[in-house]
C-alpha atoms as a PDB file:
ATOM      1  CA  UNK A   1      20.704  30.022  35.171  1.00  0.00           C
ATOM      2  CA  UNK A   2      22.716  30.746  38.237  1.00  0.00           C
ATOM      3  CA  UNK A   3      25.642  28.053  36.830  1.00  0.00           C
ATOM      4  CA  UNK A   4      25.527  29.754  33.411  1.00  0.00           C
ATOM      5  CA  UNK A   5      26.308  33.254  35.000  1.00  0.00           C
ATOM      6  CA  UNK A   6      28.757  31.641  37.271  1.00  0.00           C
ATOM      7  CA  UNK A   7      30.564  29.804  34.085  1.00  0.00           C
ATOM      8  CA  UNK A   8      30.698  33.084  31.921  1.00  0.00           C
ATOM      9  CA  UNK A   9      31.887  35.493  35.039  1.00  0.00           C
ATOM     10  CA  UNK A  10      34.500  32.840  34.686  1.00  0.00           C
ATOM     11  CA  UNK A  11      35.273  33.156  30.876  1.00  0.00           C
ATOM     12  CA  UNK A  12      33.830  29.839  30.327  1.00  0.00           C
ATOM     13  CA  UNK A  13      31.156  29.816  27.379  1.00  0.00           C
ATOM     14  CA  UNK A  14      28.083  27.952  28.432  1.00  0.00           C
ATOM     15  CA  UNK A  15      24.154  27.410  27.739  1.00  0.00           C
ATOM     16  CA  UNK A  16      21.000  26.855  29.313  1.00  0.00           C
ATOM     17  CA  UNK A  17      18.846  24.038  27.901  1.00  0.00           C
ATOM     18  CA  UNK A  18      15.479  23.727  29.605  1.00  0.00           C
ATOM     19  CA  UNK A  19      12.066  22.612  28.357  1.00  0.00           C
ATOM     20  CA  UNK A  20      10.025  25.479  26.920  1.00  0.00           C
ATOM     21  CA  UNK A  21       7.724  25.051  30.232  1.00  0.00           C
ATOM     22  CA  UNK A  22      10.230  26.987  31.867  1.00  0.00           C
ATOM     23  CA  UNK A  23      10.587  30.134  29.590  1.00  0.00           C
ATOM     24  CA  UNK A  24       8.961  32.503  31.521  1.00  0.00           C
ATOM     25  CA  UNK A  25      11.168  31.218  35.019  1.00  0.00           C
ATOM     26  CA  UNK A  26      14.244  31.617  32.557  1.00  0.00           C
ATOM     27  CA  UNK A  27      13.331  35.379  31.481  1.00  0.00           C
ATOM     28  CA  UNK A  28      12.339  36.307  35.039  1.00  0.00           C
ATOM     29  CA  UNK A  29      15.624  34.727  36.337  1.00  0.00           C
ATOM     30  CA  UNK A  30      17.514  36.458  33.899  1.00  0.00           C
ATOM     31  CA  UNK A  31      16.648  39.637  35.037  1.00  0.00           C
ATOM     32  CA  UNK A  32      17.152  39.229  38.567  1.00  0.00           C
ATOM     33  CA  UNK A  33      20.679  38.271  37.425  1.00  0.00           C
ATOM     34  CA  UNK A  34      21.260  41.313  35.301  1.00  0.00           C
ATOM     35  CA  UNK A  35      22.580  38.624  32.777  1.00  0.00           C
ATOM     36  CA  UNK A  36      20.852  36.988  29.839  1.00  0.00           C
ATOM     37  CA  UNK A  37      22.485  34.130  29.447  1.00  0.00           C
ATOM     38  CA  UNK A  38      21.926  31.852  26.012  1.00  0.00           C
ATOM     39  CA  UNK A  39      19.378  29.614  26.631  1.00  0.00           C
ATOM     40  CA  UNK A  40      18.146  26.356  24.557  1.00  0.00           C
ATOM     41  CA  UNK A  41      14.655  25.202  25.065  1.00  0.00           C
ATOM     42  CA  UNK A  42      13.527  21.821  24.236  1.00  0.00           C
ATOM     43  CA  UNK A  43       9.418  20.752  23.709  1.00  0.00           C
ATOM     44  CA  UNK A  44       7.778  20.120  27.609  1.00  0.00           C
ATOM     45  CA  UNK A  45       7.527  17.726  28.937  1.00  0.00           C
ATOM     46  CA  UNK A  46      10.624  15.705  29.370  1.00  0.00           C
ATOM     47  CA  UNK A  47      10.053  13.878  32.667  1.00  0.00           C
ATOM     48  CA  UNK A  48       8.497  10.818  30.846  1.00  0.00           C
ATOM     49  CA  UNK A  49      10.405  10.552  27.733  1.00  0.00           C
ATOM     50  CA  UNK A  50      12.122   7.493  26.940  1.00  0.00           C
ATOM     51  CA  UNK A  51      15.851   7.567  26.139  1.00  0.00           C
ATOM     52  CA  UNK A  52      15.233   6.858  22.727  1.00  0.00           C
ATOM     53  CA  UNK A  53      13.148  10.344  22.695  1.00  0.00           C
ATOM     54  CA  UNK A  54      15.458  12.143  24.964  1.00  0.00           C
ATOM     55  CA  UNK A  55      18.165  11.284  22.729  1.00  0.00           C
ATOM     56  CA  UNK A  56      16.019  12.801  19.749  1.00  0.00           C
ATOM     57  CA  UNK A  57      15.311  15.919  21.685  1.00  0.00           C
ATOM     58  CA  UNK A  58      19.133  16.336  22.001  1.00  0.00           C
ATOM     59  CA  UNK A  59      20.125  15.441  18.662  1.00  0.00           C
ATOM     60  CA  UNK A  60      17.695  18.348  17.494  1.00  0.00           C
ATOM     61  CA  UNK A  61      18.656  20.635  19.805  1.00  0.00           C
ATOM     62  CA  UNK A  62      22.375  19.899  18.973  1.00  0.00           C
ATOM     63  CA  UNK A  63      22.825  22.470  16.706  1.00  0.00           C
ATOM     64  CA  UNK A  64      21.437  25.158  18.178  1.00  0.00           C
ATOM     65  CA  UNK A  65      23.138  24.364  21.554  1.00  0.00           C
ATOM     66  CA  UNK A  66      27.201  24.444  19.687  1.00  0.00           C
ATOM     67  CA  UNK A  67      25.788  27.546  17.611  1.00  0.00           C
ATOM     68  CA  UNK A  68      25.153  29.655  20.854  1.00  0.00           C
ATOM     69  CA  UNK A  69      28.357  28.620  22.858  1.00  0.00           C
ATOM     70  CA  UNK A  70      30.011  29.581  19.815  1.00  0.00           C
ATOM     71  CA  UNK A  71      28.436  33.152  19.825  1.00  0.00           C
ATOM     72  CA  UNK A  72      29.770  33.446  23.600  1.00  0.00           C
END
C-alpha cells in the first residue's frame, strides 16, 4: 500500500494485488494513508500454489489489474 501511494504522489498509475486474506489489512491501511489506492485481490492462499496456478491466478486477474491502472 505504502509503494502504491508513493507511485501515485509521483504521477505514476499503479495497483495493489494481494490475496483476498488481506482485505481487511488493505482497508485499514488505506485509511491510515488518507489514500485508497486501487487494489486487486486474488483467491487466498497463494503461498503453495504451483506456477502453473499462479500463472492462472494472474491471467484472471489480468484484466481487472490494466482496467484499474487505466482508471488512475
Amino acid at each position: 500500500m505504502h509503494d502504491i501511494t508513493n507511485l501515485e504522489g509521483r504521477g505514476i498509475p499503479g495497483v495493489g494485488v494481494a490475496s483476498t486474506e488481506f482485505i481487511p489489512a488493505a482497508a485499514a491501511q488505506a485509511k491510515s494513508l488518507g489514500f485508497d489506492a486501487p487494489m486487486v485481490f486474488v483467491q487466498h492462499p497463494i503461498q503453495d500454489r504451483s506456477d502453473e496456478e499462479m500463472r492462472e491466478l494472474a491471467e484472471a486477474a489480468y484484466v481487472e489489474i490494466v482496467s484499474r491502472v487505466s482508471q488512475t
